[in-house]
N, C-alpha and C. Protein backbone atom coordinates (compact mmCIF):
# COMPACT_ATOMS: atom_id res chain seq x y z
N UNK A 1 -4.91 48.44 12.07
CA UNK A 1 -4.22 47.54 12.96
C UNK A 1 -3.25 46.65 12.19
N UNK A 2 -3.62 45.98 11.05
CA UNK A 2 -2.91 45.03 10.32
C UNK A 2 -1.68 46.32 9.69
N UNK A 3 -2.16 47.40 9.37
CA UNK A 3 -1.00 48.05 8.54
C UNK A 3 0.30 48.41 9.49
N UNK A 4 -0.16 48.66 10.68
CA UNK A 4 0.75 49.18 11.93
C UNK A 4 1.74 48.17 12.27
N UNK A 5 1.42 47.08 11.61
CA UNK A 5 2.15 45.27 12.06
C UNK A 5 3.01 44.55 10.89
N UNK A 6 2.93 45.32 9.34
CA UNK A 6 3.32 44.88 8.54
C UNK A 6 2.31 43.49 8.23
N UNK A 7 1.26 43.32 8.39
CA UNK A 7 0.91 42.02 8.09
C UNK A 7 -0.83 42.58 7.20
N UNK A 8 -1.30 41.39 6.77
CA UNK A 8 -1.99 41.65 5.80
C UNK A 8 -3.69 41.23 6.28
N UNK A 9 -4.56 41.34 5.51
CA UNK A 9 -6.12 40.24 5.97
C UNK A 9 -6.38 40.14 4.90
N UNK A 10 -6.82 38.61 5.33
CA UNK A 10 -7.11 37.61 4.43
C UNK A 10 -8.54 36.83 4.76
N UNK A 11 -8.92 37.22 3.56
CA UNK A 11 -10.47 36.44 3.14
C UNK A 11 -10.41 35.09 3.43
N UNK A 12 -10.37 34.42 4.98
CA UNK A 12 -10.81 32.75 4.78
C UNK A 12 -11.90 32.14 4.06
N UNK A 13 -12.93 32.36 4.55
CA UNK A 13 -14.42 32.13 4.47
C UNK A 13 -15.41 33.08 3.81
N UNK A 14 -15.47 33.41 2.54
CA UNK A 14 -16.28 34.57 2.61
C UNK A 14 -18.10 33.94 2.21
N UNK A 15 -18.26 32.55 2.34
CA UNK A 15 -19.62 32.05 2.44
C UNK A 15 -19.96 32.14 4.03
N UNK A 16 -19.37 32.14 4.41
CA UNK A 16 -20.16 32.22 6.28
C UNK A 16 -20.19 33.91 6.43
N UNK A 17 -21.29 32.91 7.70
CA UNK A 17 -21.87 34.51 7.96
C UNK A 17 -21.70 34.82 9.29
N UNK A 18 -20.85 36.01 9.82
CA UNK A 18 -20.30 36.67 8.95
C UNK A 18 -18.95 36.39 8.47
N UNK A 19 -18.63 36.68 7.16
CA UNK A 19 -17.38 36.28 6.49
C UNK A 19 -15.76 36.37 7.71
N UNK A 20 -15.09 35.27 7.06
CA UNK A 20 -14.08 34.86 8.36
C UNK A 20 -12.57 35.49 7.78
N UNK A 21 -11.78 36.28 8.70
CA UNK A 21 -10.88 36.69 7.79
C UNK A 21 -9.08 36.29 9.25
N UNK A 22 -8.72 36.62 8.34
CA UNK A 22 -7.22 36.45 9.30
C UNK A 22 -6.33 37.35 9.12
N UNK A 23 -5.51 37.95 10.46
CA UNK A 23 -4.63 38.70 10.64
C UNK A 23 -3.07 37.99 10.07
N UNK A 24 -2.23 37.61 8.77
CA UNK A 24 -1.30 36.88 8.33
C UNK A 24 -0.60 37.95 7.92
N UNK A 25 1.03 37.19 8.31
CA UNK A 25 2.04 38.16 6.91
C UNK A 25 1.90 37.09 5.97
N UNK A 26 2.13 37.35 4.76
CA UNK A 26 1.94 37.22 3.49
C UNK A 26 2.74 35.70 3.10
N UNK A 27 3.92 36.64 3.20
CA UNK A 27 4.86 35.19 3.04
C UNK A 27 4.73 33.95 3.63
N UNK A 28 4.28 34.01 4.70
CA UNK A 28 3.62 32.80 5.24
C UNK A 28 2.23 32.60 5.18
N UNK A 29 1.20 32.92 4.86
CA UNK A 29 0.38 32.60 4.48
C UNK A 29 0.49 31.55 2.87
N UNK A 30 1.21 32.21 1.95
CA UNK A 30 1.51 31.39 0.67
C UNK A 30 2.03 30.62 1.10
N UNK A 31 3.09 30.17 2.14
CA UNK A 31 3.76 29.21 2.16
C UNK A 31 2.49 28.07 2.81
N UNK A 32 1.78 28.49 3.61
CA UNK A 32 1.15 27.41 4.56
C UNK A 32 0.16 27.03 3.35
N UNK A 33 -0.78 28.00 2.18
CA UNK A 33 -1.51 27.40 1.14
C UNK A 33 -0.38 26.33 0.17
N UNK A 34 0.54 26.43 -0.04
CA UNK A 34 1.67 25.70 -1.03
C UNK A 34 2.12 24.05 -0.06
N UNK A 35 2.11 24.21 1.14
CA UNK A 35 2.55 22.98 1.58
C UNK A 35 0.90 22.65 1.69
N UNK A 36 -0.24 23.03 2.19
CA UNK A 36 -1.28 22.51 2.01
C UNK A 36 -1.96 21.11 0.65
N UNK A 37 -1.31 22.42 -0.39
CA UNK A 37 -1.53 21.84 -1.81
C UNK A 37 -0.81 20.38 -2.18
N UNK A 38 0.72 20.86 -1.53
CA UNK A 38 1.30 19.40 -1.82
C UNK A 38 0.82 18.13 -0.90
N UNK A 39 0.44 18.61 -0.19
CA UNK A 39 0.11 17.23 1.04
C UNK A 39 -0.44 16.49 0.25
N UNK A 40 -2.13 17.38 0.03
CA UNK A 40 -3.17 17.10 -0.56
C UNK A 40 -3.13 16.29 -1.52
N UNK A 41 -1.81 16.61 -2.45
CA UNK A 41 -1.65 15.82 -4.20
C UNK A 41 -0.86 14.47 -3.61
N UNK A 42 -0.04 14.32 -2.24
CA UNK A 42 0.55 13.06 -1.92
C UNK A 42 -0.27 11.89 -1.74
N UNK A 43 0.54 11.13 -2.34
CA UNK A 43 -0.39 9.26 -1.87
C UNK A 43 0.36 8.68 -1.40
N UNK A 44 0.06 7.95 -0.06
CA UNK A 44 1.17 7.02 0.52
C UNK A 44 0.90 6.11 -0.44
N UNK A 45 1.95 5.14 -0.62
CA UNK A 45 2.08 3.66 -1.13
C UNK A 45 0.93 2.86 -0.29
N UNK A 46 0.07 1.87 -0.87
CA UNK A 46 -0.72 1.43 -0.45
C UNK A 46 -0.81 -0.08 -0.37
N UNK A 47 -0.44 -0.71 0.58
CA UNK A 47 -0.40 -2.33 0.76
C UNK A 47 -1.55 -3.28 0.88
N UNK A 48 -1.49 -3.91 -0.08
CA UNK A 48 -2.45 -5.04 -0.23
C UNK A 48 -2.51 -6.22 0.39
N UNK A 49 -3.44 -7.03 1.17
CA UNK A 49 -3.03 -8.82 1.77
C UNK A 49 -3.57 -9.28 1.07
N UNK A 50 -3.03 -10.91 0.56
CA UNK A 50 -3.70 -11.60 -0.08
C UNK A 50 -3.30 -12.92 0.41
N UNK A 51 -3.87 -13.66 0.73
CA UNK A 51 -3.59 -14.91 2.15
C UNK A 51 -3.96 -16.19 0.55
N UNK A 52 -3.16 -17.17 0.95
CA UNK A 52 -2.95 -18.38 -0.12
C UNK A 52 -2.66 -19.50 1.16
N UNK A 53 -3.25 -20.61 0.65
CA UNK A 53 -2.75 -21.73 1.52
C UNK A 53 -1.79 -22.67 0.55
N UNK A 54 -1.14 -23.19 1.47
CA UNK A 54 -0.44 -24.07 1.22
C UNK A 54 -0.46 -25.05 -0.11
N UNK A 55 -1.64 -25.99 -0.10
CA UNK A 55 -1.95 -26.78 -0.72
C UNK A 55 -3.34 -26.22 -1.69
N UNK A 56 -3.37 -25.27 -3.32
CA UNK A 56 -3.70 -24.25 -3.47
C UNK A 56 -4.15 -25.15 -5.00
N UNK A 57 -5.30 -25.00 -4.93
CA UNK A 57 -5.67 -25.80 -6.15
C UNK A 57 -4.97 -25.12 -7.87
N UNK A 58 -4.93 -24.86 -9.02
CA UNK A 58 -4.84 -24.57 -9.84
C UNK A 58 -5.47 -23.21 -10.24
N UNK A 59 -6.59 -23.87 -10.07
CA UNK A 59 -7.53 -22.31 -10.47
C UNK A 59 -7.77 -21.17 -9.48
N UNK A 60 -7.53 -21.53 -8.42
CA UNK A 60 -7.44 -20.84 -7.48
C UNK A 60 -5.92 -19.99 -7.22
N UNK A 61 -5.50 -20.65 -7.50
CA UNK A 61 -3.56 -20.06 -7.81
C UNK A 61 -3.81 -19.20 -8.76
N UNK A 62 -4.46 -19.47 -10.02
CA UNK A 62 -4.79 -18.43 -11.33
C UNK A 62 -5.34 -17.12 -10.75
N UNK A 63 -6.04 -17.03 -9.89
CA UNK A 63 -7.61 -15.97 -9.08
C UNK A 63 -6.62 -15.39 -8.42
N UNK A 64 -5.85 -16.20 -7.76
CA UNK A 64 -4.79 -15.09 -6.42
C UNK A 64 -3.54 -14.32 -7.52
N UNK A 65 -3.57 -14.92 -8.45
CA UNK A 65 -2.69 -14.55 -9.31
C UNK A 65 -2.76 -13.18 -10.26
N UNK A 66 -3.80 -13.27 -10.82
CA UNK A 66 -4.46 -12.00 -11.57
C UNK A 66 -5.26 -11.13 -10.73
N UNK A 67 -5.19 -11.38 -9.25
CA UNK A 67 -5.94 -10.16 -8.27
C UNK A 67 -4.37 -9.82 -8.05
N UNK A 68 -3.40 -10.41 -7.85
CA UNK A 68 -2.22 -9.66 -7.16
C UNK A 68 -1.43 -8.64 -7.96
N UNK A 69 -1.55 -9.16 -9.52
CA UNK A 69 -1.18 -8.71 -10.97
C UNK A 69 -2.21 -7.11 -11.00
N UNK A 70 -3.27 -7.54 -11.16
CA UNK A 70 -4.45 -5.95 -10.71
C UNK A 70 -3.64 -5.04 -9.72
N UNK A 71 -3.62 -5.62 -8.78
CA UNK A 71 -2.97 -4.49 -7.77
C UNK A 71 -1.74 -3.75 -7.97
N UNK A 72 -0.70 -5.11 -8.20
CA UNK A 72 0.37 -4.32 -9.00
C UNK A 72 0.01 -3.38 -9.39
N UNK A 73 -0.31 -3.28 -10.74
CA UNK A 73 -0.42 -2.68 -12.09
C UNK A 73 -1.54 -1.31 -11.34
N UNK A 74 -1.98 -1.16 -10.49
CA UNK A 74 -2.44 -0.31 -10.44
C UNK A 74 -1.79 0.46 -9.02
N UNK A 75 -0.16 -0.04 -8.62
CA UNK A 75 0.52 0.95 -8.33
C UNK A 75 0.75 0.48 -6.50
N UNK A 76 -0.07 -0.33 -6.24
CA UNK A 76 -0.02 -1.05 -4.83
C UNK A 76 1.00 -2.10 -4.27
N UNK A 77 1.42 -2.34 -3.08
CA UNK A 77 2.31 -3.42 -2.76
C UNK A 77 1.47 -4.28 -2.48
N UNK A 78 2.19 -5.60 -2.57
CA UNK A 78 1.21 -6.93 -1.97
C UNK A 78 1.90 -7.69 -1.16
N UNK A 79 1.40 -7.75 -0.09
CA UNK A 79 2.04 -8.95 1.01
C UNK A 79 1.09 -10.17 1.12
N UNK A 80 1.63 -11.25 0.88
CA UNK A 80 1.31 -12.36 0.29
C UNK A 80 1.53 -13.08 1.82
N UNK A 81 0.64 -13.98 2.43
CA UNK A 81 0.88 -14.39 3.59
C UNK A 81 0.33 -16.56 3.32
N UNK A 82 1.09 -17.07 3.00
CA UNK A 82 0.80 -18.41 2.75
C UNK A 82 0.69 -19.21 3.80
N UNK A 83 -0.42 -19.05 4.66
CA UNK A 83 -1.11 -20.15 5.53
C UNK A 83 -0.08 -21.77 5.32
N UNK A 84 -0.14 -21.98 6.45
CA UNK A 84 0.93 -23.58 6.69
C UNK A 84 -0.04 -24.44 7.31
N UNK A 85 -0.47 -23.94 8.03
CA UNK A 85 -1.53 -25.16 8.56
C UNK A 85 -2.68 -25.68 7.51
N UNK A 86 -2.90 -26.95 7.55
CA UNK A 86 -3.46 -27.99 6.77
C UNK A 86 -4.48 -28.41 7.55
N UNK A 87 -5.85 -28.95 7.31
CA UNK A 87 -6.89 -29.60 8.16
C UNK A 87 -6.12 -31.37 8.41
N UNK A 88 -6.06 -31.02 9.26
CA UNK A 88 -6.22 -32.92 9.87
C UNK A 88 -6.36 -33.77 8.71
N UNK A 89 -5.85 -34.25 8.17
CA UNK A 89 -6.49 -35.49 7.00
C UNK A 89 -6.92 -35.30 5.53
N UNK A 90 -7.31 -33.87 5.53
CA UNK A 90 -7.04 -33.68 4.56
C UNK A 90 -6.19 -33.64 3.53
N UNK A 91 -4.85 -33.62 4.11
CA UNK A 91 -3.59 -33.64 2.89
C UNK A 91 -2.41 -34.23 3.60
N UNK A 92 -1.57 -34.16 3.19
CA UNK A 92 -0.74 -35.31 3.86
C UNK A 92 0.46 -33.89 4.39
N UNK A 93 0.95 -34.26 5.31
CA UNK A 93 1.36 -33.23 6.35
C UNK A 93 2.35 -32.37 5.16
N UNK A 94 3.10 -31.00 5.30
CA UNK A 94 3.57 -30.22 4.38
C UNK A 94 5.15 -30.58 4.59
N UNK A 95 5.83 -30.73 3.53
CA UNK A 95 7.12 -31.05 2.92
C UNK A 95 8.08 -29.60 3.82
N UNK A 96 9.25 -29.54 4.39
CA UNK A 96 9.58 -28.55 5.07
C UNK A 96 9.88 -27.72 4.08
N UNK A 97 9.96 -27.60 3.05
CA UNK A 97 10.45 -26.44 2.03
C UNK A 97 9.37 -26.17 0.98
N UNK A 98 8.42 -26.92 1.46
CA UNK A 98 6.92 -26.78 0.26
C UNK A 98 6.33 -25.23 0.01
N UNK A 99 6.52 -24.57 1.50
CA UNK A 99 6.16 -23.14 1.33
C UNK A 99 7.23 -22.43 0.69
N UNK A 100 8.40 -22.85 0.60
CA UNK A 100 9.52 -22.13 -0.58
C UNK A 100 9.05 -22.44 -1.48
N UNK A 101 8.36 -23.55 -2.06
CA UNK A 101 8.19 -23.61 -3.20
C UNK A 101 7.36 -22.50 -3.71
N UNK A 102 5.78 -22.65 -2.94
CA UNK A 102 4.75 -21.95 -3.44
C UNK A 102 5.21 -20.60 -3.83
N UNK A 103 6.44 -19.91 -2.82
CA UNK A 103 6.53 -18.74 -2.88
C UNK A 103 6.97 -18.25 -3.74
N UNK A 104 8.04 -19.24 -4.34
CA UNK A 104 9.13 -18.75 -5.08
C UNK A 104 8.77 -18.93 -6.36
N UNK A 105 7.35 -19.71 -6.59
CA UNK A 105 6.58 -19.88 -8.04
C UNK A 105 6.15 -18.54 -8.24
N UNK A 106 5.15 -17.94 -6.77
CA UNK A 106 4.65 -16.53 -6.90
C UNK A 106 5.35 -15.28 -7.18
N UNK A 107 6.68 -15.70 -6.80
CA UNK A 107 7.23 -14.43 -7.10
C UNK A 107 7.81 -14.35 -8.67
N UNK A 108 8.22 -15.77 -9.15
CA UNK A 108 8.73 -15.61 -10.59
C UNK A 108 7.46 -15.53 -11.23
N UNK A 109 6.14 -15.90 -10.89
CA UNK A 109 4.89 -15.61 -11.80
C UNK A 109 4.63 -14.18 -11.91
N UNK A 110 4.80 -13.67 -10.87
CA UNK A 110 4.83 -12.22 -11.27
C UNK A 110 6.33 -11.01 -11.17
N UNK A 111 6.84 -11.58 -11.59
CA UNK A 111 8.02 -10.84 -11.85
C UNK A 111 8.43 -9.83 -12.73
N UNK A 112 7.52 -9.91 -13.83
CA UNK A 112 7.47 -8.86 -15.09
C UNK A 112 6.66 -8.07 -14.31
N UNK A 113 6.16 -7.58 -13.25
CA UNK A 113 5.42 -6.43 -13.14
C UNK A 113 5.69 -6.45 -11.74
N UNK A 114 6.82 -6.87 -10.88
CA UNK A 114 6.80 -6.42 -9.40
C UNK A 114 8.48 -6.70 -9.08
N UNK A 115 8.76 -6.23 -7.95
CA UNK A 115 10.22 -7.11 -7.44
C UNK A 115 10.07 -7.27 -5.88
N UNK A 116 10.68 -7.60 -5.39
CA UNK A 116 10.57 -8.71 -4.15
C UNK A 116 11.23 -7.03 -3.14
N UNK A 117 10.33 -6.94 -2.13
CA UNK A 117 10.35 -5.94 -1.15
C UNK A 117 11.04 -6.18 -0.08
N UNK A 118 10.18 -7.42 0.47
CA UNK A 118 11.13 -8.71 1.25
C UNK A 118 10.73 -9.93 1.08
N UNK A 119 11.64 -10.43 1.09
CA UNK A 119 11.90 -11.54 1.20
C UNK A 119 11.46 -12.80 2.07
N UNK A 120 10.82 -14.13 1.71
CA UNK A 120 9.85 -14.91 2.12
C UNK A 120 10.59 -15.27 3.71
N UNK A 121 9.43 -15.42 4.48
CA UNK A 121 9.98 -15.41 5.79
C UNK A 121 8.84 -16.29 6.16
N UNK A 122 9.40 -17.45 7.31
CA UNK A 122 8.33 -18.41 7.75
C UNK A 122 8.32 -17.42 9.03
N UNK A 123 7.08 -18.17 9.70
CA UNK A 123 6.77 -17.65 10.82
C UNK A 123 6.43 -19.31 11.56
N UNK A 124 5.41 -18.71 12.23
CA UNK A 124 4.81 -19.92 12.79
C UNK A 124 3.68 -21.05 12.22
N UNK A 125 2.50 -20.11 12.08
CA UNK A 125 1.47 -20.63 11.28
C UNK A 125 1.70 -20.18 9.72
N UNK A 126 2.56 -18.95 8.97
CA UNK A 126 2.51 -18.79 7.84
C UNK A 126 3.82 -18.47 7.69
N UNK A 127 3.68 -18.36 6.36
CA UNK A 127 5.02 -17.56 5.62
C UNK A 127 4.37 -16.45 4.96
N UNK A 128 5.02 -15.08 5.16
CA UNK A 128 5.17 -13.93 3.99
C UNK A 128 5.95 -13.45 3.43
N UNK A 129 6.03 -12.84 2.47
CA UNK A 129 6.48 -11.76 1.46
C UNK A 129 6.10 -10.61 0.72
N UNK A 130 6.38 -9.90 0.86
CA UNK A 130 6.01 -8.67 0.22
C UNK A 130 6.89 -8.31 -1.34
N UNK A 131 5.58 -8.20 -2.18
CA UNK A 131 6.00 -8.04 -3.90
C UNK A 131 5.98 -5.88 -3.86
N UNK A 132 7.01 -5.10 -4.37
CA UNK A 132 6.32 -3.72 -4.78
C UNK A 132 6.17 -3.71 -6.46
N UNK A 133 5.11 -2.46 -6.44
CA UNK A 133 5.30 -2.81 -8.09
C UNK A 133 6.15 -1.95 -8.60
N UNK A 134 6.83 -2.41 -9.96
CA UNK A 134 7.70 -2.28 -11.14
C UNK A 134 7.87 -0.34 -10.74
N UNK A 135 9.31 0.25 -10.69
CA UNK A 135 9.24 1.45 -11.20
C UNK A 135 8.91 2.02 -12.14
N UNK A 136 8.95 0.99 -13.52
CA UNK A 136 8.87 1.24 -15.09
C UNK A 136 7.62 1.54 -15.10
């Protein structure tokens, strides 16, 4: 039957019982195993959140700092989302360009290993940005 058709059979499964086979022409069969293979070896780019508030103690700036640096370096984007809202009394209300500041520290702190994807954008309750890492 397969010879009368120009087409070939092919061993899918030969652990099941009973063994599983397919009626294919050739050329497409290699082609459908070859795009299989490449899918398989693809990685989407993989985006990271890492949420910072406003008013961001020292050592805690250091922690968000060397987790965002990790990710980099191991090939991930990071979208950085800096919380604006403040508790009641706790701090004295936020300066209108204070979240430029924070941001624009984060992005020159890590600049040897990322570049700016986009660009810091307020929203309502936060501001984000997205760092990708370094082609090099």
């Amino acid at each position: 039957m397969a010879v009368d058709e120009n087409l070939n059979l092919v061993l899918e499964d030969e652990l099941a019982d009973p063994p599983v086979c397919r009626i294919v022409e050739a050329a497409r069969y290699v082609y459908e195993q070859n795009k299989r293979g490449t899918k398989k070896n693809q990685q989407s780019p993989e985006v990271k959140d890492l949420r910072v508030r406003l008013h961001i103690a020292e050592n805690d700036y250091a922690i968000k700092l060397k987790a965002a640096r990790r990710m980099l370096d191991k090939g991930s984007s990071v979208r950085f989302a800096v919380q604006l809202r403040v508790k009641r009394g706790a701090h004295p209300p936020p300066a209108d360009d204070s979240w430029r500041v924070l941001c624009d520290r984060l992005i020159q702190d890590l600049s040897a290993c990322s570049v700016v994807a986009s660009p810091p954008v307020k929203g309502a309750n936060s501001a984000r940005f997205m760092l990708a890492p370094n082609s090099t």
